[in-house]
N, C-alpha and C. Protein backbone atom coordinates (compact mmCIF):
# COMPACT_ATOMS: atom_id res chain seq x y z
N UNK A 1 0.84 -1.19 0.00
CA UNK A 1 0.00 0.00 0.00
C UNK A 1 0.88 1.24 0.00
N UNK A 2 0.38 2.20 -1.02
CA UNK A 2 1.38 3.07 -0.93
C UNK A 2 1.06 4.48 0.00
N UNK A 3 2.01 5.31 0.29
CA UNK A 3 1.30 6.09 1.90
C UNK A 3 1.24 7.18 1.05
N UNK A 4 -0.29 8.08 1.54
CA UNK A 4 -0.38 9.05 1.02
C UNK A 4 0.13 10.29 1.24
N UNK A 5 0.20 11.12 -0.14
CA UNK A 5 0.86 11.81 -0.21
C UNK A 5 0.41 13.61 0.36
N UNK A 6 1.12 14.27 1.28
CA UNK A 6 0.70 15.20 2.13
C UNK A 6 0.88 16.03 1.05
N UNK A 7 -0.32 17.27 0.97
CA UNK A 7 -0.96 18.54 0.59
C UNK A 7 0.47 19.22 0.99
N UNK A 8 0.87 20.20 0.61
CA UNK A 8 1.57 21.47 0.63
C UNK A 8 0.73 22.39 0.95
N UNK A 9 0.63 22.99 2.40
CA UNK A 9 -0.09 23.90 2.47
C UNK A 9 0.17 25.11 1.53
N UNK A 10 -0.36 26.17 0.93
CA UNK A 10 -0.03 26.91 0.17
C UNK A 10 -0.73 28.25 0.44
N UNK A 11 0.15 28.89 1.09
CA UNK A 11 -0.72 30.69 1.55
C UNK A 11 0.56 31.52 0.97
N UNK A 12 1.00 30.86 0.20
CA UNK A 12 2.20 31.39 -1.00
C UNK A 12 3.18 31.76 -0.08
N UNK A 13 3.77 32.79 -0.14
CA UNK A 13 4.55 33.06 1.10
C UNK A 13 4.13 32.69 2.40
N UNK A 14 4.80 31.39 2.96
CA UNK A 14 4.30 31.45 4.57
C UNK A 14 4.89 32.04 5.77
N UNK A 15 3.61 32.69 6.51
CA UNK A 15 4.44 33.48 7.52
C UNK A 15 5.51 34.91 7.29
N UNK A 16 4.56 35.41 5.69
CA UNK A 16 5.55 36.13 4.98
C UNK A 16 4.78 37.34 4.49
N UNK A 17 4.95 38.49 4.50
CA UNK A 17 4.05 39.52 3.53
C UNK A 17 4.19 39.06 2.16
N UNK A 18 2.96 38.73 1.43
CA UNK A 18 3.30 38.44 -0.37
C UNK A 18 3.02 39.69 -1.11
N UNK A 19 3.24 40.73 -0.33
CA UNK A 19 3.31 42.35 -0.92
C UNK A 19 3.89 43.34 -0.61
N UNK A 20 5.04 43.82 -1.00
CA UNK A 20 5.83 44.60 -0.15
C UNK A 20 6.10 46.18 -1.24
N UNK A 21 6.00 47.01 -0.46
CA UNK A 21 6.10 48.00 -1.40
C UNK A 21 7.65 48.17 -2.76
N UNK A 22 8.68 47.82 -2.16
CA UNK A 22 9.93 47.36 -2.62
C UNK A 22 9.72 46.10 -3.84
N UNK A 23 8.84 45.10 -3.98
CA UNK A 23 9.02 44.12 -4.84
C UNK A 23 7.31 43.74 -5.25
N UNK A 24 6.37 44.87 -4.88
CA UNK A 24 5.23 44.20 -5.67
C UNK A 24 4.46 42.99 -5.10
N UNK A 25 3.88 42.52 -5.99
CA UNK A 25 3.03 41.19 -5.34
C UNK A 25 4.36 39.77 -5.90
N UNK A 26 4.78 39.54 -4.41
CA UNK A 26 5.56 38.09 -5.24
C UNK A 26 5.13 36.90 -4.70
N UNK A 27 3.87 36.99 -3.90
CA UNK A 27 3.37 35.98 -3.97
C UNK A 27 2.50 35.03 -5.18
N UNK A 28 2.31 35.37 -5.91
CA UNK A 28 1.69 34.84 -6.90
C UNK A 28 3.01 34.82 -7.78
N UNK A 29 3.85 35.53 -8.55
CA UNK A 29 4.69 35.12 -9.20
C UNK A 29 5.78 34.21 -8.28
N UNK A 30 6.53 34.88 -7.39
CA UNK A 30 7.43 33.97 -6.86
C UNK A 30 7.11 32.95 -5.49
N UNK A 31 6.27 33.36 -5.00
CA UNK A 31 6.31 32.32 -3.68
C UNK A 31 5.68 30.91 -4.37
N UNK A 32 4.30 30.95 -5.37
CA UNK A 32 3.24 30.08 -5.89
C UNK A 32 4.64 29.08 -6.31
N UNK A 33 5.37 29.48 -6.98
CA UNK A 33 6.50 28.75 -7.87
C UNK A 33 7.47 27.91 -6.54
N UNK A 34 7.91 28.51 -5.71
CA UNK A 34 8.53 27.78 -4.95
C UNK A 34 7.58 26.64 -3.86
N UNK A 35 6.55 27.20 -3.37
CA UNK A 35 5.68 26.24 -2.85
C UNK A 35 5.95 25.11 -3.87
N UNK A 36 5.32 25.13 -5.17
CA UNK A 36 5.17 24.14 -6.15
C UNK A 36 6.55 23.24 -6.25
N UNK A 37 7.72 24.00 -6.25
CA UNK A 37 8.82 23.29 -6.10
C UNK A 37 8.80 22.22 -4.83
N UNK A 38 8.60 22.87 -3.69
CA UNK A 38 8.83 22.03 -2.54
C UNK A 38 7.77 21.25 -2.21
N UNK A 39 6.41 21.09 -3.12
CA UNK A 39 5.43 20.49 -3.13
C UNK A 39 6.19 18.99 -3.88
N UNK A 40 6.41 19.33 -4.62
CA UNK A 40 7.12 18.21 -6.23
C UNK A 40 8.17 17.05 -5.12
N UNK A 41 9.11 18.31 -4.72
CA UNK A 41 10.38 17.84 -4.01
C UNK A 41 11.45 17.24 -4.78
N UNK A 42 12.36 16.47 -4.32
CA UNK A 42 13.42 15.83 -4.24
C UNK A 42 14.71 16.11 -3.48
N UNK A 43 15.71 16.72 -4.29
CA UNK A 43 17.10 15.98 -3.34
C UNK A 43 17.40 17.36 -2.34
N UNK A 44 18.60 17.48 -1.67
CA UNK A 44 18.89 18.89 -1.03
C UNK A 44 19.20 19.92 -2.33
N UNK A 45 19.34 19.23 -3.46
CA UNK A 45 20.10 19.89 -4.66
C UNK A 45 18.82 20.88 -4.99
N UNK A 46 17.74 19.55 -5.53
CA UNK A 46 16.26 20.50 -5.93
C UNK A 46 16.14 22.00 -5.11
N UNK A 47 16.20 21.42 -4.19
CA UNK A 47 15.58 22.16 -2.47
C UNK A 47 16.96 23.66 -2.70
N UNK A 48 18.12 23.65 -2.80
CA UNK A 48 18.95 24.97 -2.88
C UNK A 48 18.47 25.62 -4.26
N UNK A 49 18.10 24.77 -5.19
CA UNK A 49 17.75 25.22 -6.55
C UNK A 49 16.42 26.05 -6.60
N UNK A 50 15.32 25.38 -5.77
CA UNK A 50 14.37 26.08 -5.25
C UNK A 50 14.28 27.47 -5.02
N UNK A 51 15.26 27.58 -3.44
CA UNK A 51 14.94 28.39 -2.85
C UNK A 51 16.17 29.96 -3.42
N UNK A 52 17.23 29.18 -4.37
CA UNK A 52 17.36 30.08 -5.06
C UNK A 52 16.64 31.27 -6.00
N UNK A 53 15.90 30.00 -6.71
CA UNK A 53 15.31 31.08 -7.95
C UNK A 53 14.29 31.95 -7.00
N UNK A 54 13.81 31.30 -5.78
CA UNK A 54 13.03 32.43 -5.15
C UNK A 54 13.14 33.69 -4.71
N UNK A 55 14.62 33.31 -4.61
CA UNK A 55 15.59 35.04 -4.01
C UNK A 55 15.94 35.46 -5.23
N UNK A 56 16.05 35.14 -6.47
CA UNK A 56 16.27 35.71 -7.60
C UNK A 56 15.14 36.26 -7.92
N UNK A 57 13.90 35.45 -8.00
CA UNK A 57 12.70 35.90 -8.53
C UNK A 57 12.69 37.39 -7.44
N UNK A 58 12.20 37.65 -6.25
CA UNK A 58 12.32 38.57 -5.01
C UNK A 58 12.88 39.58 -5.84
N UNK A 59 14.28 39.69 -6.32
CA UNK A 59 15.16 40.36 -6.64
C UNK A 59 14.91 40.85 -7.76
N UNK A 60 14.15 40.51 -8.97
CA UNK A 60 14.10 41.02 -10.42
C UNK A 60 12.54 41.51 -10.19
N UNK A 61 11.83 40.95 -9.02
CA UNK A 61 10.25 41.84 -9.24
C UNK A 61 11.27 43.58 -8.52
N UNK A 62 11.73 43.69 -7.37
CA UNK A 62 12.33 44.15 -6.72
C UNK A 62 13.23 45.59 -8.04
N UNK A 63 14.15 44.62 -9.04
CA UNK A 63 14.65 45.36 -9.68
C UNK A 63 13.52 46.45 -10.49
N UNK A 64 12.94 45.96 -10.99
CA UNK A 64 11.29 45.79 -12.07
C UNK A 64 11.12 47.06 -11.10
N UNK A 65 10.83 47.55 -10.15
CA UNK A 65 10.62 48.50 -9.48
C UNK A 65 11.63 49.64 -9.14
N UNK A 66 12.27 49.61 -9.68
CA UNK A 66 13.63 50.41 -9.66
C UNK A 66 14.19 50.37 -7.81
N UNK A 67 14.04 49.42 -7.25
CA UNK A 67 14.37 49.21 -5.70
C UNK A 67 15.21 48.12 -5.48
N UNK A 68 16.57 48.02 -6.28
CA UNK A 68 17.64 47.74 -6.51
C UNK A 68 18.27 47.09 -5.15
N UNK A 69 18.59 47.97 -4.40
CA UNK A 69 19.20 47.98 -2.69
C UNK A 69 17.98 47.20 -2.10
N UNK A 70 16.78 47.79 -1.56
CA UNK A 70 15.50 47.28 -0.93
C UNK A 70 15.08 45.69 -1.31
N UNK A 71 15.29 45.22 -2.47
CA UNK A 71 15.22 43.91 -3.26
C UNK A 71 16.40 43.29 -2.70
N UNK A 72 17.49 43.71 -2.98
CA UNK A 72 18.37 43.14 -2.76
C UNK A 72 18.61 42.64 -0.95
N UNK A 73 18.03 43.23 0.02
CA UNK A 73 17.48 43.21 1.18
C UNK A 73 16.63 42.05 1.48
N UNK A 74 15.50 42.29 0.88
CA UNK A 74 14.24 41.47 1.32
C UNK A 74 14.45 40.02 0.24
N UNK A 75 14.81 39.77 -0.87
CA UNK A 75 15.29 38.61 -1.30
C UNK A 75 16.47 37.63 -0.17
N UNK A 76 17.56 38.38 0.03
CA UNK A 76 18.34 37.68 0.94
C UNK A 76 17.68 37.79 2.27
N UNK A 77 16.99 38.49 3.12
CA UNK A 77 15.74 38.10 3.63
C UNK A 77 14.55 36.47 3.57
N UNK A 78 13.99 36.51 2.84
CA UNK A 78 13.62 35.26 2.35
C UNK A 78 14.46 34.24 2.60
N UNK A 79 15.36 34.34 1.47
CA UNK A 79 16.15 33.34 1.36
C UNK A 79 16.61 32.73 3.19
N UNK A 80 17.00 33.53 3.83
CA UNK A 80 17.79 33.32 5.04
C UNK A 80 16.17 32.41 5.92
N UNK A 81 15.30 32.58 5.31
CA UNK A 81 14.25 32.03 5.93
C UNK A 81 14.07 30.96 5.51
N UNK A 82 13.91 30.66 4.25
CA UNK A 82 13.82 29.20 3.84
C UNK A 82 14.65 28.25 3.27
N UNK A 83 16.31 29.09 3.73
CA UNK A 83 17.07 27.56 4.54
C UNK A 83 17.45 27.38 5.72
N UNK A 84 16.32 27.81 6.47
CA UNK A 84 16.86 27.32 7.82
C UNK A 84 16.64 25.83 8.00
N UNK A 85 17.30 25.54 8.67
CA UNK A 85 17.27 23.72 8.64
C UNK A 85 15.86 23.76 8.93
N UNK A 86 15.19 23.76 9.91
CA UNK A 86 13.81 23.10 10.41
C UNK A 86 12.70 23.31 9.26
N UNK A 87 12.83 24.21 8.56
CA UNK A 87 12.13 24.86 7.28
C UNK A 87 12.20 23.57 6.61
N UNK A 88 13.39 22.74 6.28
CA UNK A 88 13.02 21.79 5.27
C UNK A 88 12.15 20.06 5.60
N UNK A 89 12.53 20.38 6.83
CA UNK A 89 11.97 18.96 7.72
C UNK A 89 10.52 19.49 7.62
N UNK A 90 10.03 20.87 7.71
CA UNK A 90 8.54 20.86 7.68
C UNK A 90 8.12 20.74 6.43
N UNK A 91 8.63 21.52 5.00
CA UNK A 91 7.91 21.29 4.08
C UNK A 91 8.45 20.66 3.04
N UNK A 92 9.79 20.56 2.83
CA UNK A 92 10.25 19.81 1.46
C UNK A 92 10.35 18.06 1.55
N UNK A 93 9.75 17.69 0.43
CA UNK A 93 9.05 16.35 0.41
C UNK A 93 10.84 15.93 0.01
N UNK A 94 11.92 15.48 0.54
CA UNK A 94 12.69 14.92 0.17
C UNK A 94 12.62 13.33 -0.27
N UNK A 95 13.14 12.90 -1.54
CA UNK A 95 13.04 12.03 -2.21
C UNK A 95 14.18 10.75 -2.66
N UNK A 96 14.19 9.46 -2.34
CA UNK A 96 15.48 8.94 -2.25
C UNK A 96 15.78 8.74 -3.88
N UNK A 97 16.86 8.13 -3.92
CA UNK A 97 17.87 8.41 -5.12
C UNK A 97 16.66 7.04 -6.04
N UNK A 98 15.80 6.10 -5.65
CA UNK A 98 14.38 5.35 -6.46
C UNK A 98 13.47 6.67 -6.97
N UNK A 99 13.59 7.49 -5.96
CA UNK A 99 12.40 8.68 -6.50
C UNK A 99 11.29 7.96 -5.27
C-alpha cells in the first residue's frame, strides 16, 4: 500500500508579507512557484535550486521596481528564511535516489 501523499499547504509566502512596497506582489509570481517546487520535491540539490530562484525571482520583481538595494534586502531576507534547517523537515518532500 502506498502512503499518502501530504498537501503542501499553500498561503504562497508562509508566515511572509506576499506584498511589499519594494518588490510588488511576489506571492503569486514567486512564492506560488517555490511552494510548487517544494510540493514536487526531491534531493537537497532540488531544495537549494528552489529556494534560489526564489531570491532571484524577489530580486528582479524588486529590480522591475527600480528598488535595486530594498530587493536586494528582502530577497536575501527570504532566502535566510527558507534555509533554515527546520524549514526543510517541515515542508520539502525529500526524495530517495528510487524517487
Amino acid at each position: 500500500m502506498k502512503p499518502k501523499r501530504k498537501k503542501c499547504k499553500r498561503d504562497w509566502c508562509t508566515a511572509a508579507p506576499d506584498w511589499l512596497p519594494s518588490t510588488g506582489d511576489i506571492g503569486e509570481t514567486c512564492c506560488r512557484a517555490h511552494d510548487k517546487a517544494y510540493e514536487i520535491g526531491g534531493t537537497e540539490i532540488d531544495r537549494l535550486r528552489a529556494d534560489r530562484a526564489l531570491r532571484d525571482c524577489i530580486y528582479a520583481q524588486a529590480k522591475a521596481r527600480r528598488n535595486r538595494l530594498r530587493g536586494w534586502v528582502v530577497s536575501r531576507l527570504y532566502y535566510l528564511g527558507v534555509r533554515h534547517p527546520k524549514r526543510a523537515k517541515q515542508a520539502f518532500r525529500y526524495k530517495n535516489a528510487q524517487g
